[in-house]
Protein backbone atom coordinates (compact mmCIF):
# COMPACT_ATOMS: atom_id res chain seq x y z
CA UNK A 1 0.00 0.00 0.00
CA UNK A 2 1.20 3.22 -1.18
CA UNK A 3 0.37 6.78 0.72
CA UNK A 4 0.66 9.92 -1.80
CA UNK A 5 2.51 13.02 0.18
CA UNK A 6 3.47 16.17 -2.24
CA UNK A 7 4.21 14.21 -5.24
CA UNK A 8 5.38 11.18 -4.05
CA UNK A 9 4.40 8.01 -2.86
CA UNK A 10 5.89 6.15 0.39
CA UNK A 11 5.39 2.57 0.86
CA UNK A 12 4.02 1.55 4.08
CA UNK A 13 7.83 0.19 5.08
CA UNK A 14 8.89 3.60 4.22
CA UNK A 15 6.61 5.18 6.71
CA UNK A 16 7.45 2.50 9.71
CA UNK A 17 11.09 3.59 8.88
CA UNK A 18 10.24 7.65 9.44
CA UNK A 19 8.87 6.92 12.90
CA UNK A 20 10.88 9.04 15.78
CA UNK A 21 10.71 5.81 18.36
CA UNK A 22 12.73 2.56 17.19
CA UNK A 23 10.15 0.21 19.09
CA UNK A 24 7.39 2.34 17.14
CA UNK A 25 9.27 1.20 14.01
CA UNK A 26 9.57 -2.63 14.75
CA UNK A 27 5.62 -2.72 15.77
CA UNK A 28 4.93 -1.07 12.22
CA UNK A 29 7.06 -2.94 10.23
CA UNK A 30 5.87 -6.23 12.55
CA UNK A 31 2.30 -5.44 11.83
CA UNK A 32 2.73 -4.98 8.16
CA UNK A 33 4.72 -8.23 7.50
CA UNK A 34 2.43 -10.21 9.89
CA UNK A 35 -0.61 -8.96 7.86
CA UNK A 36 1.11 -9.66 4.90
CA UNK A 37 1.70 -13.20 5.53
CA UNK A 38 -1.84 -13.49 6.97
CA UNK A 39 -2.73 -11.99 3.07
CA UNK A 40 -0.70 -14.68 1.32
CA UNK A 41 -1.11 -17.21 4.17
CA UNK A 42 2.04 -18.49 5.30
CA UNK A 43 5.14 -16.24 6.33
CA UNK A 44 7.27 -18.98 4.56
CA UNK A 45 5.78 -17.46 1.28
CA UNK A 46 7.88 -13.88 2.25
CA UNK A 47 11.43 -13.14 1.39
CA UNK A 48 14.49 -14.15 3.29
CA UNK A 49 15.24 -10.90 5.16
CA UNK A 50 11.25 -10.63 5.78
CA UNK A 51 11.61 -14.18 7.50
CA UNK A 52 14.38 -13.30 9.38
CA UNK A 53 12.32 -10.31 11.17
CA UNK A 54 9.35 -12.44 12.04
CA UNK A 55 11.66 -14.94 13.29
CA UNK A 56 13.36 -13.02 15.61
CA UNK A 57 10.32 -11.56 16.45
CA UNK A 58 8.54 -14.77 17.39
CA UNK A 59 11.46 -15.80 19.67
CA UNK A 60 11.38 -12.13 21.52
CA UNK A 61 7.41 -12.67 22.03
CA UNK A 62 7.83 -15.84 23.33
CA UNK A 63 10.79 -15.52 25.17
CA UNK A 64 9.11 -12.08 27.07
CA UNK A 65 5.61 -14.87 27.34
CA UNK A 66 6.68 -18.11 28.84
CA UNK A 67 10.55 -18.08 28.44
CA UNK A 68 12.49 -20.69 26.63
CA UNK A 69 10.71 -23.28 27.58
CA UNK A 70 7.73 -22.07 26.02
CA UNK A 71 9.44 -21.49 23.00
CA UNK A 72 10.90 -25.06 21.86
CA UNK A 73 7.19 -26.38 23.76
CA UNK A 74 5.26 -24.67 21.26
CA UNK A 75 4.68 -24.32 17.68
CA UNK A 76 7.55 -21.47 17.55
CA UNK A 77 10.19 -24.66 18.73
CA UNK A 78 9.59 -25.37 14.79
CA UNK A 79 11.79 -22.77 14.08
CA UNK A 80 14.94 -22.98 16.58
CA UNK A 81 17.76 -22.88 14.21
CA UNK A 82 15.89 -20.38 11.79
CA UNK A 83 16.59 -18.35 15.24
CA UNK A 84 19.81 -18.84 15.27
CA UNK A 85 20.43 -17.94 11.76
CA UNK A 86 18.21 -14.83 12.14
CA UNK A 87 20.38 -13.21 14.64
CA UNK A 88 23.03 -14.36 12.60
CA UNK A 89 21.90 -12.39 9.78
CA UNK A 90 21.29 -9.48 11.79
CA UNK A 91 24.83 -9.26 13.48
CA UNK A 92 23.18 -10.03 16.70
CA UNK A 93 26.29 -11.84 18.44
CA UNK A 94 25.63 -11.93 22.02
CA UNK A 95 21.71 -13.36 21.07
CA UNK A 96 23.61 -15.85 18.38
CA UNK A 97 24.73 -17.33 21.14
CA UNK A 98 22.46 -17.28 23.79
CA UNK A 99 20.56 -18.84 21.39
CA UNK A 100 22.98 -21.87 20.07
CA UNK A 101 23.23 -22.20 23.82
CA UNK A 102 19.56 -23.16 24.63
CA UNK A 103 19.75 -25.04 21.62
CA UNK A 104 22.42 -26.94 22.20
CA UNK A 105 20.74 -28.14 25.28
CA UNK A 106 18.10 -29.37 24.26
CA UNK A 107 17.77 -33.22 24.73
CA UNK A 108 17.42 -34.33 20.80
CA UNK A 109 19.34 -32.54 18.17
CA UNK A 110 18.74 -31.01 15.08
CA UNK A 111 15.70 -29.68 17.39
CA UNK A 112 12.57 -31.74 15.73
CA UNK A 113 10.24 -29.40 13.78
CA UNK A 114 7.53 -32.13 14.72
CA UNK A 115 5.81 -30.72 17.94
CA UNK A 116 4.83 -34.02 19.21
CA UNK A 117 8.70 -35.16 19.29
CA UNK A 118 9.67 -31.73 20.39
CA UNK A 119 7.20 -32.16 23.28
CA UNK A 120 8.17 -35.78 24.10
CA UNK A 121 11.97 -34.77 24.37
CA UNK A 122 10.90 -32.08 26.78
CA UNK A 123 8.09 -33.83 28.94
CA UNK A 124 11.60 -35.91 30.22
CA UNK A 125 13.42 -32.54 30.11
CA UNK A 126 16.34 -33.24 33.09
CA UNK A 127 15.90 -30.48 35.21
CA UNK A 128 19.89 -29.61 34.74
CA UNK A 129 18.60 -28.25 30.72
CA UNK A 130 15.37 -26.25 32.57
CA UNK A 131 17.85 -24.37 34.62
CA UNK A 132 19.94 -23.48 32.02
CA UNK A 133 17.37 -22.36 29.65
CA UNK A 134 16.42 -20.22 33.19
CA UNK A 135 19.57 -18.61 32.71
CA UNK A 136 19.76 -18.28 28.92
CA UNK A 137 16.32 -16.21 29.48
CA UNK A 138 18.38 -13.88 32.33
CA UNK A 139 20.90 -13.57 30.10
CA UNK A 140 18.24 -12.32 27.55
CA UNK A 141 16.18 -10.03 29.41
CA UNK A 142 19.26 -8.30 30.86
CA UNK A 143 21.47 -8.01 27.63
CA UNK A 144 22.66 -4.50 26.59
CA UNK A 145 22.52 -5.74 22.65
CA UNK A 146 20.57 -3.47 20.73
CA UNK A 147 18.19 -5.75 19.07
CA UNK A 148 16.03 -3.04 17.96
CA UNK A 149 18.41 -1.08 16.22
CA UNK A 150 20.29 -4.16 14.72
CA UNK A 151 16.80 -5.08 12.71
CA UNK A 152 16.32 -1.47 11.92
CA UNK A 153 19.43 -1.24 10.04
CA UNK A 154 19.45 -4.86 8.58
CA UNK A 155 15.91 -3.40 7.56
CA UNK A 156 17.32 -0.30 5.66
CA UNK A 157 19.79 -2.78 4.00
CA UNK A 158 17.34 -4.76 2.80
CA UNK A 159 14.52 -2.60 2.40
CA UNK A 160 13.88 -3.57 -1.26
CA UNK A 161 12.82 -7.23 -0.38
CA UNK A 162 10.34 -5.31 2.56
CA UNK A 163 7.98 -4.02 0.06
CA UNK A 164 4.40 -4.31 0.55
């Protein structure tokens, strides 16, 4: 969608990108992807640097809802190393490897996409892995990395695949 101001037109990711408040940007730019995968009906259908946002952001709403656990319990666990290579992408070092660290603890590796063998692994879960996931979310919540800007500038480099 296009928005005509004095003779030209700004797309709605241009508009997102004007916004004063970084976390105003990221909701913008979150609601417009997350509508436009609703539109086409799977976010797998978007480009690679559009994936890589709403994977990072599905890990940051989960991990602020329920923790780590929560994440590789429900259907966002599908998408554990597409995580990891979304802060990769990003240059998000610190979360890279928080990340590879809860990972690398979990009890079956490649982490299943299937939730039913996800959720087996983790109904067993020693309680050794829970307590380290409890400090990978710490470690999270009380990181000084600049997620926010990081995706607003892997945004601007890849703004051409963010048109809607």
């Amino acid at each position: 969608m296009q928005i005509k101001i004095k003779y030209f037109f700004l797309t709605e990711i241009d508009f997102a990108l004007h916004q004063n408040q970084g976390t105003e940007i990221i909701e913008l730019i979150g609601t417009v992807l997350w509508n436009k995968a609703s539109e086409i009906n799977d976010f797998s259908e978007l480009s690679q640097p559009e994936q890589t946002f709403i994977y990072i952001d599905i890990f940051e709403s989960e991990l602020v809802n329920g923790g780590v656990f929560n994440f590789f319990y429900n259907t966002s666990g599908t998408y554990a190393h597409e995580v990891l290579e979304a802060y990769e992408a990003i240059g998000a070092k610190e979360s890279v490897e928080l990340v590879n660290q809860a990972i690398k603890s979990f009890p079956e590796l490649p982490v299943p996409k299937d939730i039913i063998f996800r959720r087996f692994f983790m109904a067993n879960l020693d309680d050794s892995i829970a307590s380290k996931w409890n400090v990978i979310e710490d470690s999270f919540l009380n990181s000084k990395e600049d997620i926010v800007n990081l995706l607003i500038d892997y945004i601007k480099t890849h703004k051409s695949t963010f048109e809607y």
